[in-house]
Protein backbone atom coordinates (compact mmCIF):
# COMPACT_ATOMS: atom_id res chain seq x y z
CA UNK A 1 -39.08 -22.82 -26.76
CA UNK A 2 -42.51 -23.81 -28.26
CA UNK A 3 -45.85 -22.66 -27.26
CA UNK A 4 -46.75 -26.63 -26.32
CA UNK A 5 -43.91 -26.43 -24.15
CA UNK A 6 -45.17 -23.29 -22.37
CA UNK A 7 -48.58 -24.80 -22.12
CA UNK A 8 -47.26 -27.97 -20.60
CA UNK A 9 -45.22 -26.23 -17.96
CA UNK A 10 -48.89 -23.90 -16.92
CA UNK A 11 -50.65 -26.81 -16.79
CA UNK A 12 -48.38 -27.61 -13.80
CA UNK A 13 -48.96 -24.74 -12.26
CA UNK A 14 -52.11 -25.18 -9.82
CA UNK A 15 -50.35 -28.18 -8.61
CA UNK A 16 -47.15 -26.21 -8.03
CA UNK A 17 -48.17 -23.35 -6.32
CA UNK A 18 -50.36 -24.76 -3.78
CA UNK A 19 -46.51 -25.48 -2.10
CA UNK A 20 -46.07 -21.45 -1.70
CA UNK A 21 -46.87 -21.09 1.97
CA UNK A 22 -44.94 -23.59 3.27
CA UNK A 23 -42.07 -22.58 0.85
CA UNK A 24 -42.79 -18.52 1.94
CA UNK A 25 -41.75 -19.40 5.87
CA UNK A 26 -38.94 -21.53 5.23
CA UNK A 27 -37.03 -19.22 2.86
CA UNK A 28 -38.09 -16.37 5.47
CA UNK A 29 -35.09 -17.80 7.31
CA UNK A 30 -33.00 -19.37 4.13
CA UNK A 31 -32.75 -16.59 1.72
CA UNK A 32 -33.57 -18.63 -1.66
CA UNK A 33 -35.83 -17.21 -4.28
CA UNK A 34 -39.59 -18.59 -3.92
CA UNK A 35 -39.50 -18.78 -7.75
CA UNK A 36 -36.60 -21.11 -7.81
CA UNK A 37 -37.87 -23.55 -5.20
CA UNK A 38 -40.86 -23.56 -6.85
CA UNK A 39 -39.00 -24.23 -10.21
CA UNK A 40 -37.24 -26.98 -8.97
CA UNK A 41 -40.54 -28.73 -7.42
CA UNK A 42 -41.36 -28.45 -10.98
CA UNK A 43 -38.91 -30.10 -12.62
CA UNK A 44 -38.29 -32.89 -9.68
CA UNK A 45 -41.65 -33.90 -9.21
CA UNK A 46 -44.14 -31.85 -10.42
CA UNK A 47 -45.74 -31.06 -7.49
CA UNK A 48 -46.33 -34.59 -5.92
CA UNK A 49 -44.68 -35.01 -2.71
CA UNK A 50 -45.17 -38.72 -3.22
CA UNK A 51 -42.63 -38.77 -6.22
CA UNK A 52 -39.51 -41.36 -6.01
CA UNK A 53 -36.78 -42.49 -8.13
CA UNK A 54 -34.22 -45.04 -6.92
CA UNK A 55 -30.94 -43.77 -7.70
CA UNK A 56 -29.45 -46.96 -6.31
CA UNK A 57 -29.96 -49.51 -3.57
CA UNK A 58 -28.74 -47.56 -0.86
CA UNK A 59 -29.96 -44.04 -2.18
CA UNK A 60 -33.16 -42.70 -3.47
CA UNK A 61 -34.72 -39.36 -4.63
CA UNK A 62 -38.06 -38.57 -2.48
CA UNK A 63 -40.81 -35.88 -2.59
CA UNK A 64 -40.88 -32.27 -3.89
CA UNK A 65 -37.58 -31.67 -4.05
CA UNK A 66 -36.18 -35.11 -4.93
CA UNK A 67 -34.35 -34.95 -1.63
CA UNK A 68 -31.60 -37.95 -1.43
CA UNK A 69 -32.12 -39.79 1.47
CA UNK A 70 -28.01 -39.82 2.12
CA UNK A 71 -28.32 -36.00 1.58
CA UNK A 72 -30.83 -35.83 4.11
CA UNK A 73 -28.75 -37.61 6.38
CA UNK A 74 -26.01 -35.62 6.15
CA UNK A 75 -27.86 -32.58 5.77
CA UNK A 76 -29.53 -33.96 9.55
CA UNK A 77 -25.51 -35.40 11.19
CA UNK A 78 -23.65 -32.90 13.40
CA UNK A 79 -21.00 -32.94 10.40
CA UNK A 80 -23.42 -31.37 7.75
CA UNK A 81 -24.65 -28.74 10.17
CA UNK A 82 -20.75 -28.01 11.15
CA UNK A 83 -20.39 -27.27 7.72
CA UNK A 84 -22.85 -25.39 7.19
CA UNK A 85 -21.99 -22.92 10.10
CA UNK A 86 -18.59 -22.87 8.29
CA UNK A 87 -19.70 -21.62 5.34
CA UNK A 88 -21.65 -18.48 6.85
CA UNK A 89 -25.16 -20.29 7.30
CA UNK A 90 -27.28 -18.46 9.60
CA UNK A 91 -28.31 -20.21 13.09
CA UNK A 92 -32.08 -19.75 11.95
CA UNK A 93 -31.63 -21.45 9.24
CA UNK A 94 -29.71 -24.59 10.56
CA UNK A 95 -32.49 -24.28 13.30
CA UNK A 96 -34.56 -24.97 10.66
CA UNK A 97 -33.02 -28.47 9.77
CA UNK A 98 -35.22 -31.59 10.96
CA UNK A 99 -34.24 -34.73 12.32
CA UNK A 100 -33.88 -37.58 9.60
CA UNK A 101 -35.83 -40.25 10.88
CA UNK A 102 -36.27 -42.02 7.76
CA UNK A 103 -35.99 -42.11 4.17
CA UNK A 104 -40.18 -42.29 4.61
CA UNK A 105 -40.39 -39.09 6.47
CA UNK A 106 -39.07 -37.56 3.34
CA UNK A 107 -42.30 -37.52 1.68
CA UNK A 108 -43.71 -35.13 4.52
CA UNK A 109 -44.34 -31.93 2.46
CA UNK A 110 -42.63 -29.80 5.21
CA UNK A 111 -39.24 -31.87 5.95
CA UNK A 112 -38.79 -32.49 2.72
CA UNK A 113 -38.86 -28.77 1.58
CA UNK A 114 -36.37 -27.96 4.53
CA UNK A 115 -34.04 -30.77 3.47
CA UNK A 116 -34.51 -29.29 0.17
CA UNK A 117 -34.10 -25.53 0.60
CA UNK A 118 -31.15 -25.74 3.12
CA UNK A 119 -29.29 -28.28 0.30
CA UNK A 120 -29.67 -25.84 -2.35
CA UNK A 121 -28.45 -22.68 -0.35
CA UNK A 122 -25.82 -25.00 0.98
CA UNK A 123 -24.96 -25.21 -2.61
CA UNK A 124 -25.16 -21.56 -3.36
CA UNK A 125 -23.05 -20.81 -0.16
CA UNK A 126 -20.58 -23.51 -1.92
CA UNK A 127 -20.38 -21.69 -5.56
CA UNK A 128 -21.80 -17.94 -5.36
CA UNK A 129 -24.36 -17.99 -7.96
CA UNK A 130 -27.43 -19.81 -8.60
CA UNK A 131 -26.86 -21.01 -11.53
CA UNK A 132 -24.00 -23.21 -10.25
CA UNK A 133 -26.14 -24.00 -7.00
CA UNK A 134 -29.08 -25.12 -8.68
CA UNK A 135 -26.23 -27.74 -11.17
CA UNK A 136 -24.61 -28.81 -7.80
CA UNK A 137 -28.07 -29.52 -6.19
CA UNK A 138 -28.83 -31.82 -8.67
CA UNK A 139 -25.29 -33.68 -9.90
CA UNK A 140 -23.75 -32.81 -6.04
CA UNK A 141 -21.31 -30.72 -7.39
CA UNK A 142 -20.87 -28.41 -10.35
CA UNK A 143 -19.76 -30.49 -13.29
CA UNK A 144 -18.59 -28.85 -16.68
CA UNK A 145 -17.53 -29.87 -20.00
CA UNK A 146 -15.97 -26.78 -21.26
CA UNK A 147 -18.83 -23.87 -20.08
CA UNK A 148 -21.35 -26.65 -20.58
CA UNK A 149 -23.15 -28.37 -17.41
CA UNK A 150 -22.86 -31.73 -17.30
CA UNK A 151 -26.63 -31.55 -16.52
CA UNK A 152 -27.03 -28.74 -18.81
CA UNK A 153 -30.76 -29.55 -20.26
CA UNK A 154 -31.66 -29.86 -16.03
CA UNK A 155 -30.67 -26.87 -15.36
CA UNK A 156 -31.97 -25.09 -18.07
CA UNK A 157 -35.39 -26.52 -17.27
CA UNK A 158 -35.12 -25.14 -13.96
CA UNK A 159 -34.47 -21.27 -15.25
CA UNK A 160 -37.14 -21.64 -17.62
CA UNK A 161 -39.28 -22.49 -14.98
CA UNK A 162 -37.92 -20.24 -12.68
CA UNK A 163 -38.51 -17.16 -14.63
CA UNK A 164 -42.01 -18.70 -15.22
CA UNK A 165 -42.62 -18.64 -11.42
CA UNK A 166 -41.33 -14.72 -11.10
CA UNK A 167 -43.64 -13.63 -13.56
CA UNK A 168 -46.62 -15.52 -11.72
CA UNK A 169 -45.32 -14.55 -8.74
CA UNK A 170 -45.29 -10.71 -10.01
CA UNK A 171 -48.85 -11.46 -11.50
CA UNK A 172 -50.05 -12.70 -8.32
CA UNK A 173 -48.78 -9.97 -6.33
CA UNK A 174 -50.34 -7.13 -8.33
CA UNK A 175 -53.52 -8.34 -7.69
């Protein structure tokens, strides 16, 4: 990892952390790191909840968290919230789940961090570690090649990034 690289990533950070209060009372309910939400803001859209990326004609990546729109559907249909009781999800936290209107309302900072949050504990519920969530929450599952992610370089941006955010969190906090 080079020192440009390092610098590159800070730069970021001003623009990144401004997201922390709104992230703080969500995962009050979804137990998810801080750091690692605020790592994958980083790496999705650095910080602009206006980002997009069509991922097809039917399906596109929006805001912070690069939510899917057909995620967000799902995430939103009585099916995805079954699920998610299924897998041990607390009531607070599918509480927490807004109505999809839209793919539009997906660039609201707030729905698009719940979308985001619950999908990537969903994904930790589905594989036990966070390594594997935060591969699923980008590919939809966990994809290997051997031990190697299919999204390997993705993921390790995220973890470089997320110990990044600890140690400004940790900073921050001793203050």
């Amino acid at each position: 990892m080079t020192n440009k690289y390092l610098k590159d990533n800070q730069k970021l950070i001003p623009q990144i952390t401004q997201w922390i209060p709104q992230v703080t009372e969500i995962v009050s309910v979804i137990p998810v790191p801080i750091a690692l939400v605020l790592a994958i803001i980083h790496t999705e859209s650095s910080g602009n909840p206006n980002a997009s990326l069509v991922e097809s004609t039917s399906n596109t990546s929006i805001g912070l968290m690069a939510v899917c729109t057909k995620t967000a559907q799902w995430i939103a249909s009585d099916q995805g919230k079954a699920i998610f009781k299924a897998k041990g999800m607390p009531a607070p936290a599918i509480a927490l789940i807004p109505l999809f209107q839209s793919g539009k309302y997906l660039y609201s900072p707030e729905a698009n961090l719940r979308f985001g949050i619950v999908y990537l504990y969903y994904q930790y519920l589905r594989y036990s570690n966070w390594q594997d969530a935060v591969a699923a929450y980008n590919a939809g599952s966990v994809r290997k090649v051997g031990d190697i992610y299919i999204n390997q370089s993705y993921v390790k941006k995220v973890f470089i990034r997320f110990e990044m955010y600890k140690n400004y969190l940790k900073t921050k906090e001793a203050k």
